[in-house]
PDB file of N, CA and C in Angstrom:
ATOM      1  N   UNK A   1     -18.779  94.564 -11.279  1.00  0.00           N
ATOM      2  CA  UNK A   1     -17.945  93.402 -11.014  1.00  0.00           C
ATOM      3  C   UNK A   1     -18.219  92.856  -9.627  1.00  0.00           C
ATOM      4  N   UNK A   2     -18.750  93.736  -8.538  1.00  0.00           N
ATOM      5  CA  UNK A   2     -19.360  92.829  -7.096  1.00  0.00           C
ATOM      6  C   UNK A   2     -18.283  91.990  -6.575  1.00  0.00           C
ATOM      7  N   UNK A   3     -17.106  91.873  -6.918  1.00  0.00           N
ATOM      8  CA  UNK A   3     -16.435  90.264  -6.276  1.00  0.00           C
ATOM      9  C   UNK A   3     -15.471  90.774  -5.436  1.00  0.00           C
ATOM     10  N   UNK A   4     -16.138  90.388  -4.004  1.00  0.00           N
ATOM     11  CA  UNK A   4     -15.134  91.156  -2.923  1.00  0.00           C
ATOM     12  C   UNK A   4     -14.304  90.410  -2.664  1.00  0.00           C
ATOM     13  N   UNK A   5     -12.986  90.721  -2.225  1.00  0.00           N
ATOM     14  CA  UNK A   5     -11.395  90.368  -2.015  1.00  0.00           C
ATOM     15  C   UNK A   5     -10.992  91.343  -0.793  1.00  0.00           C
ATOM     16  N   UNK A   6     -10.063  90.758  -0.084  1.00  0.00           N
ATOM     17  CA  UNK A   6      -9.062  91.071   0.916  1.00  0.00           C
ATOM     18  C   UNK A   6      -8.048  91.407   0.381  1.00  0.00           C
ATOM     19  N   UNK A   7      -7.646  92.904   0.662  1.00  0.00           N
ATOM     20  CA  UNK A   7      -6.171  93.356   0.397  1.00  0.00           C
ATOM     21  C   UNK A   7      -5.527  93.670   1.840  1.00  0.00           C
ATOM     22  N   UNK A   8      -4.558  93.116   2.011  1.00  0.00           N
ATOM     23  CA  UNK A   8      -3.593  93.278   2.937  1.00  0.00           C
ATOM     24  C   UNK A   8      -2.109  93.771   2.305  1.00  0.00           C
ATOM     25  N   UNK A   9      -1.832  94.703   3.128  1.00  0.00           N
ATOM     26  CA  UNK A   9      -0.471  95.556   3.196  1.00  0.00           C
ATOM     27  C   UNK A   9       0.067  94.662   4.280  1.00  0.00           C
ATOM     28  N   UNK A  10       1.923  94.398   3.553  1.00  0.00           N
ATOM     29  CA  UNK A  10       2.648  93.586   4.608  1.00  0.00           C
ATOM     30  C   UNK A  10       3.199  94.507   5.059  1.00  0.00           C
ATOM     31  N   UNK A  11       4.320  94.658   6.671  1.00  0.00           N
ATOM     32  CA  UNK A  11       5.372  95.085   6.784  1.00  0.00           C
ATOM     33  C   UNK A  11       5.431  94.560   8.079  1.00  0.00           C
ATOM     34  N   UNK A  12       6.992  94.208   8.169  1.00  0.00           N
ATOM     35  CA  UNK A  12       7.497  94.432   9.330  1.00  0.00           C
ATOM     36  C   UNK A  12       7.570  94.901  10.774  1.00  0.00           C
ATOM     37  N   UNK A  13       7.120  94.016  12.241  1.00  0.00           N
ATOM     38  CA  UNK A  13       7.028  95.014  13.464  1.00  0.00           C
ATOM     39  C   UNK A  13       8.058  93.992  14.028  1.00  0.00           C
ATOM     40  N   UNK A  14       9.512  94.747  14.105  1.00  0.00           N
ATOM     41  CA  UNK A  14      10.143  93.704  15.034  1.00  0.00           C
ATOM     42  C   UNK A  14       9.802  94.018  16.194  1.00  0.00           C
ATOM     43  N   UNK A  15       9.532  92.729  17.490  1.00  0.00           N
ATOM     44  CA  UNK A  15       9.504  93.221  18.604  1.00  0.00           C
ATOM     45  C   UNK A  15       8.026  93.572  19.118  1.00  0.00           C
ATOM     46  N   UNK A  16       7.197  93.185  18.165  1.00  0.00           N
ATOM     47  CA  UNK A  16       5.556  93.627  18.524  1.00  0.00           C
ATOM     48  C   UNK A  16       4.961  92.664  18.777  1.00  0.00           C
ATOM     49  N   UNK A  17       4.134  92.446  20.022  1.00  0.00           N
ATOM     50  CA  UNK A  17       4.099  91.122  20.651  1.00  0.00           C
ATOM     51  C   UNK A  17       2.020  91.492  20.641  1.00  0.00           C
ATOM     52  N   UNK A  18       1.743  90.241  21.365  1.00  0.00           N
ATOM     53  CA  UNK A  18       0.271  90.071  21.597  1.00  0.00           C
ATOM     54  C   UNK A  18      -0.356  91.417  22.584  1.00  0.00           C
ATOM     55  N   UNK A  19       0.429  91.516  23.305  1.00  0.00           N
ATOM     56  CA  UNK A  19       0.264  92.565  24.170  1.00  0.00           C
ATOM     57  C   UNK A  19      -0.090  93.933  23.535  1.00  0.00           C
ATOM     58  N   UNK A  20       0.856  93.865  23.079  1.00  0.00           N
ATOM     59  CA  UNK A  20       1.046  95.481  22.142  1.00  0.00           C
ATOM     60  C   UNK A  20       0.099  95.546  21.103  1.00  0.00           C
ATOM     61  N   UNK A  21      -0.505  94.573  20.406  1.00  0.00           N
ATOM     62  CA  UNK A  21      -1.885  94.604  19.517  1.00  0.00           C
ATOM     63  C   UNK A  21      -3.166  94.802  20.670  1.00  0.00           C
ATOM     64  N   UNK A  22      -2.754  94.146  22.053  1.00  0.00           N
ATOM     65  CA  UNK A  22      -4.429  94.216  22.957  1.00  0.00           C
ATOM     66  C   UNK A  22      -4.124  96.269  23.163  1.00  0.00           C
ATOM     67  N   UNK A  23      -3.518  96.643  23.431  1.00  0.00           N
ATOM     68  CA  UNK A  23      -3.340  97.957  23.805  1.00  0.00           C
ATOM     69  C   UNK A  23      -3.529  98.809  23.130  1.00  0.00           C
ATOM     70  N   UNK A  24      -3.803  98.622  21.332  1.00  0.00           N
ATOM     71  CA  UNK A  24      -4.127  99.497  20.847  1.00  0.00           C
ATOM     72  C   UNK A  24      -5.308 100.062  20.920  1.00  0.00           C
ATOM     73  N   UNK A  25      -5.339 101.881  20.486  1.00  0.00           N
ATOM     74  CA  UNK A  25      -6.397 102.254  20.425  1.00  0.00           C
ATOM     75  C   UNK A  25      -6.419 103.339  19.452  1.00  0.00           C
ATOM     76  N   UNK A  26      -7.694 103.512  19.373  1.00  0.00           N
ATOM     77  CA  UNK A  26      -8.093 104.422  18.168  1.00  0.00           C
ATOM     78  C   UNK A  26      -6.599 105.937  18.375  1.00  0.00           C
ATOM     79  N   UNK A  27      -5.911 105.943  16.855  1.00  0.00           N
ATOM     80  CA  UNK A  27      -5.007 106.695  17.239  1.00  0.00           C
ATOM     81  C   UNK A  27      -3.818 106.722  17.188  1.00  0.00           C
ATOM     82  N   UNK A  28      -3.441 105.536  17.486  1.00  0.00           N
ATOM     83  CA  UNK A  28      -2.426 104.849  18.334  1.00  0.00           C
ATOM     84  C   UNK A  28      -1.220 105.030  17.336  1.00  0.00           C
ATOM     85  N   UNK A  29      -0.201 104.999  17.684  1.00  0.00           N
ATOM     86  CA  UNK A  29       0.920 105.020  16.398  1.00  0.00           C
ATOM     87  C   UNK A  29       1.737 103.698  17.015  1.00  0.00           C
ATOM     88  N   UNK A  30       2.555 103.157  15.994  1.00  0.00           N
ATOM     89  CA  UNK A  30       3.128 102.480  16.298  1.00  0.00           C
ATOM     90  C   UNK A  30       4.421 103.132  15.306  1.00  0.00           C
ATOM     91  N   UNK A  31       5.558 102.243  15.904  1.00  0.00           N
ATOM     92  CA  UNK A  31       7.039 102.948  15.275  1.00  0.00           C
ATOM     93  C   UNK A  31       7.451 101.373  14.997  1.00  0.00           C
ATOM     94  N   UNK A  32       7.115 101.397  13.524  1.00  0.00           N
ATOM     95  CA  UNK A  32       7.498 100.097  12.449  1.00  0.00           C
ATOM     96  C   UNK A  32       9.224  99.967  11.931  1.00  0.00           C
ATOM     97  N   UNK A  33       9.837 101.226  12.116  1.00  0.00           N
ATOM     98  CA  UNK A  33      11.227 101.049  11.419  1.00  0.00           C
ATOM     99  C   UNK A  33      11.041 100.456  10.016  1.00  0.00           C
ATOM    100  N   UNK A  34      10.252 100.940   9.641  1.00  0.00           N
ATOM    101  CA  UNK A  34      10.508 100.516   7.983  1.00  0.00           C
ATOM    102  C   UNK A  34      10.945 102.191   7.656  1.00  0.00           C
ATOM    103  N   UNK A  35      12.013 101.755   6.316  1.00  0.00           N
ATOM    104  CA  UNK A  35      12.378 102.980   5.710  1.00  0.00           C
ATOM    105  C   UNK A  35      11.997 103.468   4.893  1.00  0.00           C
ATOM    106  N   UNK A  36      11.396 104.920   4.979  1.00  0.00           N
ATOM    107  CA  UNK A  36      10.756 105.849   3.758  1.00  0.00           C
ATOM    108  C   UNK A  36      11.453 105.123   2.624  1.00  0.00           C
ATOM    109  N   UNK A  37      10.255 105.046   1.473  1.00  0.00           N
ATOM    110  CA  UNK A  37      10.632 105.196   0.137  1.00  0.00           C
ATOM    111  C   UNK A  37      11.012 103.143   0.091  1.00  0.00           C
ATOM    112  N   UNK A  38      10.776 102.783   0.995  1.00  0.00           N
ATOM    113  CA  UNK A  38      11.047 101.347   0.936  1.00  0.00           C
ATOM    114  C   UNK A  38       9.700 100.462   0.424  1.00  0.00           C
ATOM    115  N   UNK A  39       9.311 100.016  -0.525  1.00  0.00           N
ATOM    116  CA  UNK A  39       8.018  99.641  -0.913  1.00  0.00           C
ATOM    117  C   UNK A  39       7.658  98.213  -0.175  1.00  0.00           C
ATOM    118  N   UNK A  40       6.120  98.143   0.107  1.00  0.00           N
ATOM    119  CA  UNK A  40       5.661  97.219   0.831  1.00  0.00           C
ATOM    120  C   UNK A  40       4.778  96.195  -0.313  1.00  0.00           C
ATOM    121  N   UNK A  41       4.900  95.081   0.182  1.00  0.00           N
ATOM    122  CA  UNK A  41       3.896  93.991  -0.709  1.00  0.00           C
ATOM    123  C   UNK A  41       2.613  94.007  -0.398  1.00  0.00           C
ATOM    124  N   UNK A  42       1.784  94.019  -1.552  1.00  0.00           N
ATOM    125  CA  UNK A  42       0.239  94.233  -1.562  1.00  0.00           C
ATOM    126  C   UNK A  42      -0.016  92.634  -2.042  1.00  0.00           C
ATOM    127  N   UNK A  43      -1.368  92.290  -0.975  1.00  0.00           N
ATOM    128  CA  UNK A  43      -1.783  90.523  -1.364  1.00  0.00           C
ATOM    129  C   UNK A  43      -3.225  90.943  -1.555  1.00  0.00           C
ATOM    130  N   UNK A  44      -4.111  90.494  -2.473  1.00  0.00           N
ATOM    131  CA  UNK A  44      -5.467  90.450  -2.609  1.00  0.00           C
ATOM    132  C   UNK A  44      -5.697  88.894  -2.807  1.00  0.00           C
ATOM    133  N   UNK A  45      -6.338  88.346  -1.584  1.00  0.00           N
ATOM    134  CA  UNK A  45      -7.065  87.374  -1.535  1.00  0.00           C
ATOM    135  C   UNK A  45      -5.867  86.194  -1.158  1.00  0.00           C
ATOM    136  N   UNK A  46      -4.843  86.744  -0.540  1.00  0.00           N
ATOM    137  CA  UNK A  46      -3.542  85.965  -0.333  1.00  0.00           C
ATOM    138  C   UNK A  46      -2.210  86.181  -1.500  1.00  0.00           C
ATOM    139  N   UNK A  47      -2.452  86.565  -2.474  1.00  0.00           N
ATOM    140  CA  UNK A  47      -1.688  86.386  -3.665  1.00  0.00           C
ATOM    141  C   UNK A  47      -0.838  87.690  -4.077  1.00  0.00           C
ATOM    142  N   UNK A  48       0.448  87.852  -4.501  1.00  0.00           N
ATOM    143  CA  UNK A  48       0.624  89.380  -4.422  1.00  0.00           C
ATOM    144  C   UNK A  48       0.574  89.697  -5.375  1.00  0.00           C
ATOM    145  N   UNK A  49       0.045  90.731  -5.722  1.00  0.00           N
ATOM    146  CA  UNK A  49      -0.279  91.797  -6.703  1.00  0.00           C
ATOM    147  C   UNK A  49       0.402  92.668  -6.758  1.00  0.00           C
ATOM    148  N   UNK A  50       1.236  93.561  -6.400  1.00  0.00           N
ATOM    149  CA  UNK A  50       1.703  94.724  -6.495  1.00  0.00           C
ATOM    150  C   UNK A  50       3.071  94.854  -4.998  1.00  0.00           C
ATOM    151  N   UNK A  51       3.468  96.232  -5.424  1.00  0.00           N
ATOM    152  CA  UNK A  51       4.484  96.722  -4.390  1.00  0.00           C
ATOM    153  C   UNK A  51       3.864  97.917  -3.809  1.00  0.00           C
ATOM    154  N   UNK A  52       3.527  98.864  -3.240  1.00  0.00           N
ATOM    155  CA  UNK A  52       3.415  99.924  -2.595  1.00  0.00           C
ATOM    156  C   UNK A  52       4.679 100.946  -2.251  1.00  0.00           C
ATOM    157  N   UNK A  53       4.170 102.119  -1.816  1.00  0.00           N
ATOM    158  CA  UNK A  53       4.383 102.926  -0.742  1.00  0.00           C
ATOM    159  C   UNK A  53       3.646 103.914   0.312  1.00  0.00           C
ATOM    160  N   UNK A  54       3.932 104.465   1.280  1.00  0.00           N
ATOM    161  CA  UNK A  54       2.927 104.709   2.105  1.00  0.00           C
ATOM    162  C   UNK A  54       2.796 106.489   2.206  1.00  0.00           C
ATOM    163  N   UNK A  55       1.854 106.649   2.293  1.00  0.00           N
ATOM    164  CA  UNK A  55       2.030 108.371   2.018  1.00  0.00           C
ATOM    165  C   UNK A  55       0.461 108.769   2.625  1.00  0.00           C
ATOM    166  N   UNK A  56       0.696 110.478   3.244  1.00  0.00           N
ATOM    167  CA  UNK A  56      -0.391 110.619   3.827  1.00  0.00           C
ATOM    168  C   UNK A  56      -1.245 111.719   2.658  1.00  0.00           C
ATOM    169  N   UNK A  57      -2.482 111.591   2.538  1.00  0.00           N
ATOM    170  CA  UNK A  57      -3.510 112.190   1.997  1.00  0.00           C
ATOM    171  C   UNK A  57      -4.979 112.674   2.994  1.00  0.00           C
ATOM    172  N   UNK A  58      -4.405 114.189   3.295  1.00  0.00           N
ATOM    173  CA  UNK A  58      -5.081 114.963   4.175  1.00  0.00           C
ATOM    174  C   UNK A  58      -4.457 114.512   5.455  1.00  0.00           C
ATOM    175  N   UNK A  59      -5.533 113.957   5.911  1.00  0.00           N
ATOM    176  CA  UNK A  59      -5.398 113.169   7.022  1.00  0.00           C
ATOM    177  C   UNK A  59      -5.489 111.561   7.443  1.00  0.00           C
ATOM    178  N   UNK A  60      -5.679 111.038   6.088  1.00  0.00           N
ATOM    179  CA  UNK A  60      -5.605 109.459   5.780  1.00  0.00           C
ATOM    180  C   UNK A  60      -4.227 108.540   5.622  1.00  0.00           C
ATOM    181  N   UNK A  61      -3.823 107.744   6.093  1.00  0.00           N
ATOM    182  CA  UNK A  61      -2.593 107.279   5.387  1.00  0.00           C
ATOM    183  C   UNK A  61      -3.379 106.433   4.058  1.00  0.00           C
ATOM    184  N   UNK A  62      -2.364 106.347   3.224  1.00  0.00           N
ATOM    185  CA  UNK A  62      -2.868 105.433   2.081  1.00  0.00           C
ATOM    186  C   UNK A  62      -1.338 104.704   1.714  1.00  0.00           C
ATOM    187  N   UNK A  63      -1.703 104.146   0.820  1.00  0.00           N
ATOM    188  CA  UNK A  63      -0.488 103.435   0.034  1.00  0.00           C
ATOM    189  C   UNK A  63      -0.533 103.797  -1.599  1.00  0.00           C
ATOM    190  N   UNK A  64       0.314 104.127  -1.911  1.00  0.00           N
ATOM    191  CA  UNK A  64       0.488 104.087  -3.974  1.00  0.00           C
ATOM    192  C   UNK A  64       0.959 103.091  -3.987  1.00  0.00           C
ATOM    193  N   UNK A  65       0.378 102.937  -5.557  1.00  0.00           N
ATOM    194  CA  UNK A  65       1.350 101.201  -5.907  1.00  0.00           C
ATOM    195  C   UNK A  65       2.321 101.822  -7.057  1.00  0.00           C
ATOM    196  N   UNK A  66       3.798 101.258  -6.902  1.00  0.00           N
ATOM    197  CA  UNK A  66       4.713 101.625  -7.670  1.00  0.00           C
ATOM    198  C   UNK A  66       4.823 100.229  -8.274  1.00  0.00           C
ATOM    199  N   UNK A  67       4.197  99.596  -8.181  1.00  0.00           N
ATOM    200  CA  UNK A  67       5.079  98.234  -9.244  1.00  0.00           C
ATOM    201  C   UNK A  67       4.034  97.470  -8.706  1.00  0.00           C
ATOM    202  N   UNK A  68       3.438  97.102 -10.062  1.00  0.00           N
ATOM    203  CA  UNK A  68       2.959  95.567 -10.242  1.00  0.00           C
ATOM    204  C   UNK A  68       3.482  94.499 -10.240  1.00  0.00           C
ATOM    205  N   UNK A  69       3.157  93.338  -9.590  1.00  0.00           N
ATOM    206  CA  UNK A  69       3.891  91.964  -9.245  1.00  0.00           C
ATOM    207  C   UNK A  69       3.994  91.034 -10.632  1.00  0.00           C
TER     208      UNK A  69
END
């Protein structure tokens, strides 16, 4: 199928300014205040597709999708 698309995970940073994106670095955590078990919107190519949640595998974060849009 070859047909590449952009998936973006939304969420919430209240309070996260230009600054605070130049400062990141490999590592870096940020503290989002989103609540466990609260599902996030998945967009491929702008459009949403799905709901998520976020969960770690090994040492990767990933997202599951619990609900299709």
């Amino acid at each position: 199928m070859g047909l590449s698309c952009s998936l973006v995970v939304e969420f919430p940073l209240p309070g996260f300014t230009v600054g605070d994106l130049l400062r990141l670095q490999k590592r870096s955590v940020i503290d989002s205040h989103w609540h466990i078990g609260t599902d996030v919107p998945l967009r491929v190519n702008g459009e949403l597709v799905a709901y998520g949640e976020f969960e770690v595998v090994g040492s990767q974060l990933a997202v599951r999708v619990t609900e299709l849009a």
